[in-house]
C-alpha atoms as a PDB file:
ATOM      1  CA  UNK A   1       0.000   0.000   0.000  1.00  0.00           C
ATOM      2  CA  UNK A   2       0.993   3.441   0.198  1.00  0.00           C
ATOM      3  CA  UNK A   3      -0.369   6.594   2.544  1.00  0.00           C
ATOM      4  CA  UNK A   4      -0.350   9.681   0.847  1.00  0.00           C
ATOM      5  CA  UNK A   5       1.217  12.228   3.466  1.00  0.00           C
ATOM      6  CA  UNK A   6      -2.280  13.933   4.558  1.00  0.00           C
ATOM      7  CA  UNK A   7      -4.552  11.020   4.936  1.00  0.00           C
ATOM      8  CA  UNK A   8      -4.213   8.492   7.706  1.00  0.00           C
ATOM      9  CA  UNK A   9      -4.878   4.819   9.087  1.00  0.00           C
ATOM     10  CA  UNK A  10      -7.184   4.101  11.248  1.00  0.00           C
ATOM     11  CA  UNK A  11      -6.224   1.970  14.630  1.00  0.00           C
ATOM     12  CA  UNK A  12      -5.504  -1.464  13.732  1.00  0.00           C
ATOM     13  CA  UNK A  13      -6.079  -1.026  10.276  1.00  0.00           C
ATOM     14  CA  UNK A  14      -2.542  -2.522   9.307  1.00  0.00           C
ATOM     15  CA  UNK A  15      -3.502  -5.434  11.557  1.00  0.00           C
ATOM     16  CA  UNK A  16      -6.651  -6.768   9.912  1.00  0.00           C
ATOM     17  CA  UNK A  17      -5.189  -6.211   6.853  1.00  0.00           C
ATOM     18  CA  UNK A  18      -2.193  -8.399   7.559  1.00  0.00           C
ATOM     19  CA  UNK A  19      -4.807 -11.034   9.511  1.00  0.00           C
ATOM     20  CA  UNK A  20      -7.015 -11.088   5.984  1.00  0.00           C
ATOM     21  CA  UNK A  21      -3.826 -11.828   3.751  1.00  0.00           C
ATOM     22  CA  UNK A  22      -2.634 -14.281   6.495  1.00  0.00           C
ATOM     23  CA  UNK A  23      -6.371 -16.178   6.354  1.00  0.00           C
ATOM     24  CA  UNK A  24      -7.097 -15.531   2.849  1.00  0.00           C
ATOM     25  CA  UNK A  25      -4.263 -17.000   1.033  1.00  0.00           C
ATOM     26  CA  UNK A  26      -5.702 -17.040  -2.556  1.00  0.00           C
ATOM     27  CA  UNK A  27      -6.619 -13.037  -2.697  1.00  0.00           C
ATOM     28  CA  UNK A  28      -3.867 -10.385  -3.687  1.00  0.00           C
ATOM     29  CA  UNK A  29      -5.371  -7.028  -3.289  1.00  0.00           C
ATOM     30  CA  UNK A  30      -8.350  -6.115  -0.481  1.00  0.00           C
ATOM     31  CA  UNK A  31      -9.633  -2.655   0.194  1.00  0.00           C
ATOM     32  CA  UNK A  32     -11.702  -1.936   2.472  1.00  0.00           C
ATOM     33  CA  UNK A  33     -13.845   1.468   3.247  1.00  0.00           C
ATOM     34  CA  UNK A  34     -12.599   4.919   4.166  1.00  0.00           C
ATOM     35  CA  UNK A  35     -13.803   8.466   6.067  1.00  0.00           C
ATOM     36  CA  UNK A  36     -13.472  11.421   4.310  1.00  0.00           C
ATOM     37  CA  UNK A  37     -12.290  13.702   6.537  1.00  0.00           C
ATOM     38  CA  UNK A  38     -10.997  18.162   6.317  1.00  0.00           C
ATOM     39  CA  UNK A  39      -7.938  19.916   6.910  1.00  0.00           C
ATOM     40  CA  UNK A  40      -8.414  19.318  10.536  1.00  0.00           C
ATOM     41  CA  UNK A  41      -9.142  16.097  10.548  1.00  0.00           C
ATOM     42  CA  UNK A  42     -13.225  16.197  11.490  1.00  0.00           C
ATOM     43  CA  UNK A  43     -15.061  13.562   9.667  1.00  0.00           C
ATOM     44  CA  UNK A  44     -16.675  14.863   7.026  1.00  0.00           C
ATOM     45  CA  UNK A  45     -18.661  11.867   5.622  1.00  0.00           C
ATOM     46  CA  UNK A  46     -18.368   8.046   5.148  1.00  0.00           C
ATOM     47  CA  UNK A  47     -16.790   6.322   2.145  1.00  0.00           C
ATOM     48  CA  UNK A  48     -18.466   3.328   2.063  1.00  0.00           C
ATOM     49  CA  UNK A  49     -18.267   1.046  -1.103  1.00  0.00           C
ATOM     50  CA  UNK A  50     -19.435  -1.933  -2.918  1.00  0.00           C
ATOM     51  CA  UNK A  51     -17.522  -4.806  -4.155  1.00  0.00           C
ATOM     52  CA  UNK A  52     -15.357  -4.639  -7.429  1.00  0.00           C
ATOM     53  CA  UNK A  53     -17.178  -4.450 -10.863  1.00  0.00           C
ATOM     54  CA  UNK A  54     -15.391  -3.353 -13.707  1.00  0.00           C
ATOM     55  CA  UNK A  55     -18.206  -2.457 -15.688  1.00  0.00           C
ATOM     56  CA  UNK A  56     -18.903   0.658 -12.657  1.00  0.00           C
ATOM     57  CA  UNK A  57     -15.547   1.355 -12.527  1.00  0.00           C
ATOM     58  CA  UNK A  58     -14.716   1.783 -16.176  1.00  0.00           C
ATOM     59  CA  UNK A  59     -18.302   3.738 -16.876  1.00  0.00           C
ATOM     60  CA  UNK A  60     -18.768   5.793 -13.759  1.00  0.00           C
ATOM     61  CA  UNK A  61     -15.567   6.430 -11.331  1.00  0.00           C
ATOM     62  CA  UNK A  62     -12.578   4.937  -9.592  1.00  0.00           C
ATOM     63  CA  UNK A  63     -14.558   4.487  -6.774  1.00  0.00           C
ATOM     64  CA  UNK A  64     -11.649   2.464  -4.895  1.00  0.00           C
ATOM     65  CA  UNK A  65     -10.223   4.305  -2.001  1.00  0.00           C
ATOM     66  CA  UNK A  66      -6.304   4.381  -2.649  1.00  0.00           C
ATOM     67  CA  UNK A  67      -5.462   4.535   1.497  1.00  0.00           C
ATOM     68  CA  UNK A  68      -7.686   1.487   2.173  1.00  0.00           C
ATOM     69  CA  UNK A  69      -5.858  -0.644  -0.490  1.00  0.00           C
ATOM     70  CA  UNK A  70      -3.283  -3.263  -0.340  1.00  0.00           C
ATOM     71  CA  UNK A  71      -1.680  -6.031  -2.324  1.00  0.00           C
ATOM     72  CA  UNK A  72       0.837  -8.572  -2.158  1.00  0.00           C
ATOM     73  CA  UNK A  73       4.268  -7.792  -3.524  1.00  0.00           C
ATOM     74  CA  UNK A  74       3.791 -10.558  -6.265  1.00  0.00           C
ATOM     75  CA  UNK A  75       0.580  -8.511  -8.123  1.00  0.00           C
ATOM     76  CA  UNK A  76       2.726  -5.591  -7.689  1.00  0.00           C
ATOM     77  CA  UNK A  77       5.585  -6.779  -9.637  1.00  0.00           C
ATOM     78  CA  UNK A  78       3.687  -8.855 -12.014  1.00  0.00           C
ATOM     79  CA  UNK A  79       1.706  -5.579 -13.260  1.00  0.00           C
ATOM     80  CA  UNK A  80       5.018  -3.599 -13.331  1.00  0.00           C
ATOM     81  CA  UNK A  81       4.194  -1.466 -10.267  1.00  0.00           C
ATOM     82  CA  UNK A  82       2.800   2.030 -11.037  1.00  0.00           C
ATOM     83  CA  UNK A  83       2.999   3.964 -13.926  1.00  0.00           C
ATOM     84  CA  UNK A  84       4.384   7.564 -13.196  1.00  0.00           C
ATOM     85  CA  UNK A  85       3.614   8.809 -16.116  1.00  0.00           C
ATOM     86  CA  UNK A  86       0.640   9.391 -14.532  1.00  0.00           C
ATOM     87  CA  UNK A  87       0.586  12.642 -12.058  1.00  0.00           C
ATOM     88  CA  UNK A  88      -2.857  12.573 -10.442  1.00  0.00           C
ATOM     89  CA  UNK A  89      -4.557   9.019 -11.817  1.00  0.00           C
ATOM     90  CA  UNK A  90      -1.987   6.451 -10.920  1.00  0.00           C
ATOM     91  CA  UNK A  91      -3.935   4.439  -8.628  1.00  0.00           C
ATOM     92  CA  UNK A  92      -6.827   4.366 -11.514  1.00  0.00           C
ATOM     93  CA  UNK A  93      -4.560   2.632 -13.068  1.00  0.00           C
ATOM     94  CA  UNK A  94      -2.864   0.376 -11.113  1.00  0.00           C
ATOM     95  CA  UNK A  95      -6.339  -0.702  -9.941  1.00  0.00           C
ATOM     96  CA  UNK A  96      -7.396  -1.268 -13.176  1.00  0.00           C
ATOM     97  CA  UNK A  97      -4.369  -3.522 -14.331  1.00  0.00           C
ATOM     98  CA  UNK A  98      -4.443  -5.229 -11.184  1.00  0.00           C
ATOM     99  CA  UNK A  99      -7.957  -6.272 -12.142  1.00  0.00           C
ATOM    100  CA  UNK A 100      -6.994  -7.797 -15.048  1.00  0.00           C
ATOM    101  CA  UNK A 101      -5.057 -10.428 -12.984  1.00  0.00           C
ATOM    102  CA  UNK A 102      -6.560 -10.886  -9.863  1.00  0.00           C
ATOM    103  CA  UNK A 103      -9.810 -10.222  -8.622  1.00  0.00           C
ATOM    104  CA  UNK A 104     -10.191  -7.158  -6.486  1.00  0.00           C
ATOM    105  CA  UNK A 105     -11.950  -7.880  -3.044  1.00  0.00           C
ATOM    106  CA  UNK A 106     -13.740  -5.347  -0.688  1.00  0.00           C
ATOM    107  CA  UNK A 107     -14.094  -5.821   3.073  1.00  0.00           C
ATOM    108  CA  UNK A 108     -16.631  -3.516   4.875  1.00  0.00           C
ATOM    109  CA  UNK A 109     -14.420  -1.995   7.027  1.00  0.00           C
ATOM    110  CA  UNK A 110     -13.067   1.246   7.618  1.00  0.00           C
ATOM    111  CA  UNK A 111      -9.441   1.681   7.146  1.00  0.00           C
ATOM    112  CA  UNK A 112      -8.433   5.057   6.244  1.00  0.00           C
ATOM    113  CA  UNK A 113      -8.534   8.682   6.706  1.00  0.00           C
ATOM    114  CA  UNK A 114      -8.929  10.629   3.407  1.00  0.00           C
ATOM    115  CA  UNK A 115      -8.590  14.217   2.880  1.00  0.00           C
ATOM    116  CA  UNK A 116     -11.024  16.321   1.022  1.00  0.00           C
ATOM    117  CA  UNK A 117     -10.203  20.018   0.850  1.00  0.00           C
ATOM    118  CA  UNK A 118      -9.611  22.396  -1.963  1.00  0.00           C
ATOM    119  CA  UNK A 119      -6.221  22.312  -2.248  1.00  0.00           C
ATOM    120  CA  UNK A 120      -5.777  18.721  -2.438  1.00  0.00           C
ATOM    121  CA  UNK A 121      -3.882  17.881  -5.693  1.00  0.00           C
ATOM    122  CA  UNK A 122      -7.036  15.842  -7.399  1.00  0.00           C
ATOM    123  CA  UNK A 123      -9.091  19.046  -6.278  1.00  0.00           C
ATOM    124  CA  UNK A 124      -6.382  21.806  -7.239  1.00  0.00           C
ATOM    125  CA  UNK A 125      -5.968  20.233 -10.606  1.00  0.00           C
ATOM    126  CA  UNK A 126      -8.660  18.513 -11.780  1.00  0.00           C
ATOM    127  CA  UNK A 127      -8.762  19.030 -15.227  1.00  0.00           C
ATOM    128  CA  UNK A 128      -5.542  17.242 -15.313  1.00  0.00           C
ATOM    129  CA  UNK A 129      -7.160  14.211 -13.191  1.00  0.00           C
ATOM    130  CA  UNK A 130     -10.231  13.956 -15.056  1.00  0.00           C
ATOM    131  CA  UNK A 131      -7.716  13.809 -18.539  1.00  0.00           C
ATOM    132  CA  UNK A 132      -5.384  11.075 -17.278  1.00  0.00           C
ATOM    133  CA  UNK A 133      -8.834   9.091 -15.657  1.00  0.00           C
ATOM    134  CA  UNK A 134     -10.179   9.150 -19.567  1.00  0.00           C
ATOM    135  CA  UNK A 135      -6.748   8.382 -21.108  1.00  0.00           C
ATOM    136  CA  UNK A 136      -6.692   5.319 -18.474  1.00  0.00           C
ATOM    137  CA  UNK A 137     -10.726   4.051 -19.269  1.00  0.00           C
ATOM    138  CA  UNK A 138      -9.512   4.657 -22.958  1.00  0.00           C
ATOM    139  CA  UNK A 139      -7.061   1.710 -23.010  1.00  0.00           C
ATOM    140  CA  UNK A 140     -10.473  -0.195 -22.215  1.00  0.00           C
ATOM    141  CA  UNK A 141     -13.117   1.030 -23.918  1.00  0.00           C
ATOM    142  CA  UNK A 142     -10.969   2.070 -26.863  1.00  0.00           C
ATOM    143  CA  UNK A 143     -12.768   4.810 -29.176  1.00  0.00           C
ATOM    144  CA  UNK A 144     -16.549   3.538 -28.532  1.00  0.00           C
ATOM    145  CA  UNK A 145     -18.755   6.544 -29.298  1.00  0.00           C
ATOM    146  CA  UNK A 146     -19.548   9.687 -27.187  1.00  0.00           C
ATOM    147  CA  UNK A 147     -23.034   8.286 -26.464  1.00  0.00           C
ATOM    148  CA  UNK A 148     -22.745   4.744 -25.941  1.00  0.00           C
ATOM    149  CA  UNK A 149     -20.285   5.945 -23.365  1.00  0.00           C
ATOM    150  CA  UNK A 150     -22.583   8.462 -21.975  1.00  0.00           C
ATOM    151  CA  UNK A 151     -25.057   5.750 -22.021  1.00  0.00           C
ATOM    152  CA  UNK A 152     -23.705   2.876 -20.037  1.00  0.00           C
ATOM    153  CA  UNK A 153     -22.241   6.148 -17.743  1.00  0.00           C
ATOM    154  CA  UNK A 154     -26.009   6.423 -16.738  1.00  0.00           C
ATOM    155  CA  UNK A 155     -26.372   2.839 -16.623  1.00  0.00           C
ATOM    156  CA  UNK A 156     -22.932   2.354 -14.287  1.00  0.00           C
ATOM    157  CA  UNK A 157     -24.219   5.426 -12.070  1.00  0.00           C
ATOM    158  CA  UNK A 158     -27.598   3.304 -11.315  1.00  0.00           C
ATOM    159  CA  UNK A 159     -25.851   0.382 -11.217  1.00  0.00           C
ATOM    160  CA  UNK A 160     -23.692   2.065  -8.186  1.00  0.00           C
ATOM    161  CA  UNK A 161     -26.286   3.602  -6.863  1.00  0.00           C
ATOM    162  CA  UNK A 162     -28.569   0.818  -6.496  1.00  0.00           C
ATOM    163  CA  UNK A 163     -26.194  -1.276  -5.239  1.00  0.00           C
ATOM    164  CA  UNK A 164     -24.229   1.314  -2.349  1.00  0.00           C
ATOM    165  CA  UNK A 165     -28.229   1.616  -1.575  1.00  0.00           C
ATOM    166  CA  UNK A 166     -28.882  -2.222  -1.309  1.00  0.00           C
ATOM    167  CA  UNK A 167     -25.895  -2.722   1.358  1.00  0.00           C
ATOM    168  CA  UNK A 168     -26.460   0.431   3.172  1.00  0.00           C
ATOM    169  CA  UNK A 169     -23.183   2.186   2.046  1.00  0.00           C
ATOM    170  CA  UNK A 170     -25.196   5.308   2.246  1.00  0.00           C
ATOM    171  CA  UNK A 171     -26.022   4.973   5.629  1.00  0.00           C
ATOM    172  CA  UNK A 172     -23.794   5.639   8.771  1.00  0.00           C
END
């Protein structure tokens, strides 16, 4: 994993973690929930999220919380570690590829502290972070149409929706 330098773990985060790799052998990357929290540190709101499904996060948003995410060195290295090309969207895309060769598995548990505040890089320079998020879904999707993307955007939004509703991600 990695901890950006204004977002935090929460108590024993690092020890469930290492108890889920140690009783789940077969999986390679977990991630598990997160609170967004401001400059000082007050909870702002819950990040609460579903399971991994590619189709969501190709059409709708890297919904994965980067501080509640780890792997096993082995994924890491097969997928070549992290492209830093990328400035803002590098997680995106190590998610992404890591998806292609293992399956991606959520735990309902909070692990993280994440900041949200408008200086934070993806806020400060979001045109920049929205560019390398379509360059990464690119790769994917290729050069399908502006409206069959906009139109499995809407169906990936209900899809999230629907389903963060279903399992009470929505609620505290």
């Amino acid at each position: 994993c990695w901890l950006n330098s204004d977002d935090l773990f929460e108590p024993g985060a690092l020890v469930e973690v290492g108890h889920f790799f140690s009783t789940h052998p077969e999986l390679s990357v977990v991630y598990g929930d997160a609170l967004w929290i401001d400059r000082s540190g007050k909870v702002v709101r819950p990040k609460k999220e579903h399971g991994f499904n590619r189709f969501i996060w190709t059409y709708d948003h890297n919904f994965i919380p980067q501080p509640s995410t780890f792997w096993r060195k082995s994924v890491y290295d097969q997928v070549g570690g992290l492209d830093t090309s990328y400035q803002l969207a590098f997680d995106a895309d190590f998610w992404i590829r890591l998806a292609d060769i293992t399956p991606l598995h959520h735990v309902p548990r909070i692990w993280s502290r994440m900041r949200l505040y408008p200086e934070q890089r993806n806020q400060k320079f979001r045109a920049l972070s929205d560019h390398e998020d379509l360059c990464i879904r690119r790769t994917y999707i290729g050069n399908e149409s502006f409206a069959s993307r906009k139109c499995k955007k809407v169906i990936a939004k209900s899809m999230r929706v629907a389903w963060k509703v279903a399992t009470g991600c929505y609620w505290c």
